[in-house]
C-alpha atoms as a PDB file:
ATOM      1  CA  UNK A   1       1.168   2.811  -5.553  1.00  0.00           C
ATOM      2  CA  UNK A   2       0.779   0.497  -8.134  1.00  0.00           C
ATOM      3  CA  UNK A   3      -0.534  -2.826  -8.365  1.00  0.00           C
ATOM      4  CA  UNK A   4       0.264  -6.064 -10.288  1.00  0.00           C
ATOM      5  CA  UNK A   5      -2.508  -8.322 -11.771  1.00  0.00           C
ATOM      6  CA  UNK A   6      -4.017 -10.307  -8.368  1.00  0.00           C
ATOM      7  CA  UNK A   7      -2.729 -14.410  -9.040  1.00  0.00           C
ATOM      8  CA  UNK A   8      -3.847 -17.051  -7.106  1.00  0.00           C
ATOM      9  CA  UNK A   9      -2.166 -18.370  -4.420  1.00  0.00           C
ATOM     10  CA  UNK A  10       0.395 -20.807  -4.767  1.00  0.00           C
ATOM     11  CA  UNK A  11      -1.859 -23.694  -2.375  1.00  0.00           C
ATOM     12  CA  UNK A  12      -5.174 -22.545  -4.162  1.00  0.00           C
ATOM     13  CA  UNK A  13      -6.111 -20.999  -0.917  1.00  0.00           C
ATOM     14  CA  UNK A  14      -7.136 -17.785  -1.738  1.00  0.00           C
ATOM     15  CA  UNK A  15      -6.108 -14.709  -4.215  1.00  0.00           C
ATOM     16  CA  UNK A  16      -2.532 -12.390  -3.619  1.00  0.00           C
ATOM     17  CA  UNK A  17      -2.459  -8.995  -4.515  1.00  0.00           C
ATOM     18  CA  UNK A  18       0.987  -6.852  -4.711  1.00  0.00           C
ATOM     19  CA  UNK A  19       1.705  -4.037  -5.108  1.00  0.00           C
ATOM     20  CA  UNK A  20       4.605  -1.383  -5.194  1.00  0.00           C
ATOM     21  CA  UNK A  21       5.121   2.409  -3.758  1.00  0.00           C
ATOM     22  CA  UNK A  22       8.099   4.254  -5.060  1.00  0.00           C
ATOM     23  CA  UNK A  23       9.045   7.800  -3.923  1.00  0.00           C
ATOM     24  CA  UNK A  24       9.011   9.127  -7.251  1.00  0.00           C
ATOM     25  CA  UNK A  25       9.696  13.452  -5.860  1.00  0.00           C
ATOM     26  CA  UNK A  26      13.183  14.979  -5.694  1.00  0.00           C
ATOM     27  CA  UNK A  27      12.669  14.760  -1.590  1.00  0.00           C
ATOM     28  CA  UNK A  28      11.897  12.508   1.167  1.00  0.00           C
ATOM     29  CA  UNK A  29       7.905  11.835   2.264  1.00  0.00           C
ATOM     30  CA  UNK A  30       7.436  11.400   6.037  1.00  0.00           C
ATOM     31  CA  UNK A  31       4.383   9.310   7.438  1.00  0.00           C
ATOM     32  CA  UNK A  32       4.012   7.262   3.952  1.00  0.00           C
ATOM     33  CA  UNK A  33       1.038   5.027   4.803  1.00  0.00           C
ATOM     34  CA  UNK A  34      -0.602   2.672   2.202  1.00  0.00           C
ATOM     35  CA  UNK A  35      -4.558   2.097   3.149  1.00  0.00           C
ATOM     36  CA  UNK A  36      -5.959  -0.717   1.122  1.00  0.00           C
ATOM     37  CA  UNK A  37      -9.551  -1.819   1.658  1.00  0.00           C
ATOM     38  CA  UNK A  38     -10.992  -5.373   0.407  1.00  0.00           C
ATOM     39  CA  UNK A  39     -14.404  -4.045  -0.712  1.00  0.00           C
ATOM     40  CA  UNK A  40     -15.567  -7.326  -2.274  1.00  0.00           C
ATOM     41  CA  UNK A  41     -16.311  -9.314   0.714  1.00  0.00           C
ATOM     42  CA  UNK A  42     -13.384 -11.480   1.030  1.00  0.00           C
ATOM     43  CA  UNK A  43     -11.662 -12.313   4.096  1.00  0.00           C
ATOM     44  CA  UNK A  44      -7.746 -11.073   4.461  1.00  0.00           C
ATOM     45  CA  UNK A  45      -6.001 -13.824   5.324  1.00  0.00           C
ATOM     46  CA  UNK A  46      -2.560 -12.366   5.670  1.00  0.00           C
ATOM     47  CA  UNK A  47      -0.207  -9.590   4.881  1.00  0.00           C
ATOM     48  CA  UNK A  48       3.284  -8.467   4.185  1.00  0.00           C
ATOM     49  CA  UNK A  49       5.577  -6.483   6.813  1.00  0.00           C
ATOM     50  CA  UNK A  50       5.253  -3.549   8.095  1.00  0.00           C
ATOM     51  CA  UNK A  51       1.449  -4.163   7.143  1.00  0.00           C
ATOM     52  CA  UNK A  52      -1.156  -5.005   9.609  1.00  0.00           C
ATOM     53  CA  UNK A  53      -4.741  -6.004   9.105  1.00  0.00           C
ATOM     54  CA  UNK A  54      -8.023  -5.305  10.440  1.00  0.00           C
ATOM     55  CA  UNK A  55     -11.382  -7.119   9.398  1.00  0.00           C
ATOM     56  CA  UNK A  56     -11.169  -5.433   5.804  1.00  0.00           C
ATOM     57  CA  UNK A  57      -8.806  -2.794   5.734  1.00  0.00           C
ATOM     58  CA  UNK A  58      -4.966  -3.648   5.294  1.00  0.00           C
ATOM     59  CA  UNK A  59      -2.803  -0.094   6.828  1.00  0.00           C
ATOM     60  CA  UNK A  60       1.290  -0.827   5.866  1.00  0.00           C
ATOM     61  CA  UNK A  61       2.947   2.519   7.609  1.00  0.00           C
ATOM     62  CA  UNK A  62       6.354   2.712   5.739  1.00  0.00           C
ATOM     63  CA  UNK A  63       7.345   5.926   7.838  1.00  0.00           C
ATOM     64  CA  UNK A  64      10.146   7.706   6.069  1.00  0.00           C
ATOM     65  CA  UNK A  65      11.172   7.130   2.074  1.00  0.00           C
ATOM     66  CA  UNK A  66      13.838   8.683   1.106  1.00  0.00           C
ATOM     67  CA  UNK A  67      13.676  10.489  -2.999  1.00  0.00           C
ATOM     68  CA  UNK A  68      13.342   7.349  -4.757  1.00  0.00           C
ATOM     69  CA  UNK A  69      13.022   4.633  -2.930  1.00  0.00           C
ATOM     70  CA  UNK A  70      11.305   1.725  -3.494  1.00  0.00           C
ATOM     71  CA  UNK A  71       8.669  -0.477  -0.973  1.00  0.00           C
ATOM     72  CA  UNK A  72       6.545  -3.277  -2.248  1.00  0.00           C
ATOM     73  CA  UNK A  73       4.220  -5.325  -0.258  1.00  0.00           C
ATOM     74  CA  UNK A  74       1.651  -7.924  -0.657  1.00  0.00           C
ATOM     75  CA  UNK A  75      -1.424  -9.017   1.027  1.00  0.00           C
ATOM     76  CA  UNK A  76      -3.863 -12.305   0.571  1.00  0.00           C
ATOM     77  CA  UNK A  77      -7.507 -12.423   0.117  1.00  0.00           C
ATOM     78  CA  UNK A  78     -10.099 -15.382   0.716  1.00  0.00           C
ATOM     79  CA  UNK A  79     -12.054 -16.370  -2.965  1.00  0.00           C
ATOM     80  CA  UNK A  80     -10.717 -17.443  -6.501  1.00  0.00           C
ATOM     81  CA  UNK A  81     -10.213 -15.300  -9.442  1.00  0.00           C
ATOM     82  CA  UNK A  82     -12.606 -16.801 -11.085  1.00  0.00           C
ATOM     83  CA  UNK A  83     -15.290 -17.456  -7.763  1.00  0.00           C
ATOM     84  CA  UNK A  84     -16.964 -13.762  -8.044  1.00  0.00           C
ATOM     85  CA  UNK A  85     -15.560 -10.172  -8.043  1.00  0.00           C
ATOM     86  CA  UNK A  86     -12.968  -8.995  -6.586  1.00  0.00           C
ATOM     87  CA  UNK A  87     -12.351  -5.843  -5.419  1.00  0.00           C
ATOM     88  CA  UNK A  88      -8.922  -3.662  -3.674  1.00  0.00           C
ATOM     89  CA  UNK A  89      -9.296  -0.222  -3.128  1.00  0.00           C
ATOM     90  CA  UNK A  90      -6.430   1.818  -1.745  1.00  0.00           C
ATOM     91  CA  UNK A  91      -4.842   5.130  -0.594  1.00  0.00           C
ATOM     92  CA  UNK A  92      -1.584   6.896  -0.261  1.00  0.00           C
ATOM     93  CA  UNK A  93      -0.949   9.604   2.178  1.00  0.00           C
ATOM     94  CA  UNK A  94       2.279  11.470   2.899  1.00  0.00           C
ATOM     95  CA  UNK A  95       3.913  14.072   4.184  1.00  0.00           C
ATOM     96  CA  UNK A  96       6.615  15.837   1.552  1.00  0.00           C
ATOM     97  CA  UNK A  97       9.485  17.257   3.315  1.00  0.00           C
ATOM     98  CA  UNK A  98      10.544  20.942   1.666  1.00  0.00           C
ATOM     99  CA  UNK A  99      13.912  23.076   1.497  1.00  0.00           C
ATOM    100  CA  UNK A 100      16.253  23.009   4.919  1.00  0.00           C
ATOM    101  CA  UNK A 101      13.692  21.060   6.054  1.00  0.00           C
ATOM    102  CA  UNK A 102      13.914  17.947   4.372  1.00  0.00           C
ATOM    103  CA  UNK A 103      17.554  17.608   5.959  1.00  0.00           C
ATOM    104  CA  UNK A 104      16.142  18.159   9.460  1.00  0.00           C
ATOM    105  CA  UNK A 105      12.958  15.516   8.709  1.00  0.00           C
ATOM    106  CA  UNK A 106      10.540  18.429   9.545  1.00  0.00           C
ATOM    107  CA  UNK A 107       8.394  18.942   6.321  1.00  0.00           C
ATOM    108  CA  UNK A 108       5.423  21.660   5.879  1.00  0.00           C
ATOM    109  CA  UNK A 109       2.577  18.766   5.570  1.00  0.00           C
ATOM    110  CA  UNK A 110       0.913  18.157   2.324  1.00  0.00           C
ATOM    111  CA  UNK A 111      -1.445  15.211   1.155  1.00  0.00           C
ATOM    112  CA  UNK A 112      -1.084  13.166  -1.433  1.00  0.00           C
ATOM    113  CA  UNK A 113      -3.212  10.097  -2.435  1.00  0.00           C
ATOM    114  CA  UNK A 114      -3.672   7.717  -5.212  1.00  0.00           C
ATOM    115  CA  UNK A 115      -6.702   6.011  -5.738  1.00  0.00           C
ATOM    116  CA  UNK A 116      -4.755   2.788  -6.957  1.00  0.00           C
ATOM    117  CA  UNK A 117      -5.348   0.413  -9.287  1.00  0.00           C
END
């Protein structure tokens, strides 16, 4: 997961942050979710598809992603960029699918996470 530099929104409204996963292994992940959690105080005012948001925390569940693909998202904070701090943490967690397995969709589990950027 990697993010772009936050910009202000186009109304003045309030900050966006994107952001983009890619699927860089030679296999699919199952259960990719991308946990991103406005630590600064700042209200989330809205977010990009598949992502839903709750009081701080943004959760965008991307299910399967095939080797290489590609997912980017966004989401939009309350403040300025130039109003106080501003803070995103975030998280990556997947599944890897191995071997036979990966054509059947029935990986051994692994974690992996990110701590973003």
């Amino acid at each position: 997961m990697v993010f772009g530099r936050p910009e202000p929104a186009p109304d003045g409204s309030g900050v966006i942050w994107r952001w983009t996963v890619v699927n860089e292994g030679s296999r699919p992940a199952d259960d990719v979710v991308a946990t991103q959690k406005v630590t600064s105080g700042h209200k989330i005012l809205g977010t990009s598809k598949p992502c839903t948001a709750d009081h701080e925390t943004v959760v965008c569940r991307y299910e399967t992603m095939g080797a290489g693909d590609k997912r980017t998202g966004w989401l939009k904070t309350s403040g300025s960029l130039t109003g106080g701090p501003l803070r995103l943490d975030a998280r990556m967690t997947w599944r890897e699918q191995r071997g036979e397995e990966a054509a059947s969709h029935a990986g051994a589990e692994t974690q992996g996470r990110h701590p973003g950027h």
